[in-house]
C-alpha atoms as a PDB file:
ATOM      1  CA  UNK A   1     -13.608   1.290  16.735  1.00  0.00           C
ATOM      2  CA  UNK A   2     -16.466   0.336  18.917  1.00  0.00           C
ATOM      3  CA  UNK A   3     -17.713  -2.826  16.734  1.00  0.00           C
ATOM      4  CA  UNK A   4     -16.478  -5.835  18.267  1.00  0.00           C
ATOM      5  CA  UNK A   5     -16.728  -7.787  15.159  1.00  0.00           C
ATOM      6  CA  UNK A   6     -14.337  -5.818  13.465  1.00  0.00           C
ATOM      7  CA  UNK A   7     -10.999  -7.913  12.320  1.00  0.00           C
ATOM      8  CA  UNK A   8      -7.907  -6.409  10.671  1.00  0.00           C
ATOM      9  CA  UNK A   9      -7.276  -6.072   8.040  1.00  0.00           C
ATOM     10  CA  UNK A  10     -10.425  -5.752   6.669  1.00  0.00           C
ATOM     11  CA  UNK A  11     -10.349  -7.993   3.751  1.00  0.00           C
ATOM     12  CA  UNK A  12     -12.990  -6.799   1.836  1.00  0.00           C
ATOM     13  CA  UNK A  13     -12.232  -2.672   2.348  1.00  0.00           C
ATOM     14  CA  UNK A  14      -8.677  -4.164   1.082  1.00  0.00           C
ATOM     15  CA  UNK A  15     -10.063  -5.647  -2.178  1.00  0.00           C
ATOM     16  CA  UNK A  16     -12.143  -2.895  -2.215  1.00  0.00           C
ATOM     17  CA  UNK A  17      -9.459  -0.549  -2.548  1.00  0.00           C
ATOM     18  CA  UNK A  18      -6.922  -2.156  -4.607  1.00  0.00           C
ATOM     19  CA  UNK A  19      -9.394  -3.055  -7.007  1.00  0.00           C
ATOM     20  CA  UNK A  20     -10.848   0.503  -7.149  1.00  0.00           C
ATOM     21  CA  UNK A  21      -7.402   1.982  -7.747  1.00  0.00           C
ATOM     22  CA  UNK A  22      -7.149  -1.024 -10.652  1.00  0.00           C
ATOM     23  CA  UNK A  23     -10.077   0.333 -12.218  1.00  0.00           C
ATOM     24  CA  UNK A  24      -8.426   3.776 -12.300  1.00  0.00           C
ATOM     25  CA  UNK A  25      -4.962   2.207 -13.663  1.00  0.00           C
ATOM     26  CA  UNK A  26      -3.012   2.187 -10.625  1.00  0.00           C
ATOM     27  CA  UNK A  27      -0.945  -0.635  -9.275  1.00  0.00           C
ATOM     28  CA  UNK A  28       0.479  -0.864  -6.539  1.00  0.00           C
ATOM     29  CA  UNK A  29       4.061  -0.292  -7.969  1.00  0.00           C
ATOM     30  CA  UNK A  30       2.928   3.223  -9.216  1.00  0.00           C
ATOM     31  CA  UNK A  31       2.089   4.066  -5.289  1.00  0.00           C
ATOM     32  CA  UNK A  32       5.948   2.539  -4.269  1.00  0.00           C
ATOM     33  CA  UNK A  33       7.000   4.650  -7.072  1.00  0.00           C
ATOM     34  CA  UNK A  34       5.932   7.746  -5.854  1.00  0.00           C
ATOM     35  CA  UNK A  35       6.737   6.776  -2.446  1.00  0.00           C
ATOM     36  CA  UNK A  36      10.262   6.107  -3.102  1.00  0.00           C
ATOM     37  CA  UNK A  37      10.160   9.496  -4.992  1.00  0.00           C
ATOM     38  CA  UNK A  38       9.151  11.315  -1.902  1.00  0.00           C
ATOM     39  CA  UNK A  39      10.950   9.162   0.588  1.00  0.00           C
ATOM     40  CA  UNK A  40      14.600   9.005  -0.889  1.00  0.00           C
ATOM     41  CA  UNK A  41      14.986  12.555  -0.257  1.00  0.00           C
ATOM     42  CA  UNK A  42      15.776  11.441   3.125  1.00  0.00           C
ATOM     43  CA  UNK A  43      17.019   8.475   2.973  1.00  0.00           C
ATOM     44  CA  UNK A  44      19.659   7.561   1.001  1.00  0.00           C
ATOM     45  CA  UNK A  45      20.116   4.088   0.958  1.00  0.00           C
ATOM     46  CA  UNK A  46      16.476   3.733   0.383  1.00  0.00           C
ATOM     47  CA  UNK A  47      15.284   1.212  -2.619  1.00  0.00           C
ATOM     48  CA  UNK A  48      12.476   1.121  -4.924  1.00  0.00           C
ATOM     49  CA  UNK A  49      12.608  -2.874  -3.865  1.00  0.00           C
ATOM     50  CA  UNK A  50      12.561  -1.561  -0.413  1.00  0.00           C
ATOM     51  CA  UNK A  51       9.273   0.825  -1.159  1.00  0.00           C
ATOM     52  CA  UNK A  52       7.512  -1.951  -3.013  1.00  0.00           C
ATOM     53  CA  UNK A  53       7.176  -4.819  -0.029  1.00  0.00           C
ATOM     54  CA  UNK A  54       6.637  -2.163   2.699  1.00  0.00           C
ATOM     55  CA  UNK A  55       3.636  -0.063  -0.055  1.00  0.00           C
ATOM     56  CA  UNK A  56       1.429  -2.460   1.161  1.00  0.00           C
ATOM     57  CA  UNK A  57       1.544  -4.944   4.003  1.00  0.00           C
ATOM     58  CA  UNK A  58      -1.082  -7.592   3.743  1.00  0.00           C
ATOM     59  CA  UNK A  59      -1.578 -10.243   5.952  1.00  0.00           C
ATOM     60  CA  UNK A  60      -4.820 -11.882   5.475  1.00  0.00           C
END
């Protein structure tokens, strides 16, 4: 990144995003979903819980 302007996160290529998956009907628990599909292969103790606050950390 050479723009010195530039803050993370980027609030509006956030919105952008989650409200362009919205439009295509997915949430955000559908992506922890298939994470914790693909994840608790190798990790057992792993929880869809666990998968849901870490899908998407947001601190703006």
């Amino acid at each position: 990144m050479n723009n010195k302007n530039f803050k993370f996160p980027d609030t509006s290529a956030y919105n952008f995003v989650i409200n362009g998956l919205k439009e295509k009907g997915i949430s955000l628990e559908d992506i922890a979903d298939m994470a914790y599909d693909l994840q608790s292969v190798f990790f057992d103790n792993l929880t869809k819980e666990e998968m849901m606050k870490n899908t998407i950390k947001r601190d703006a």
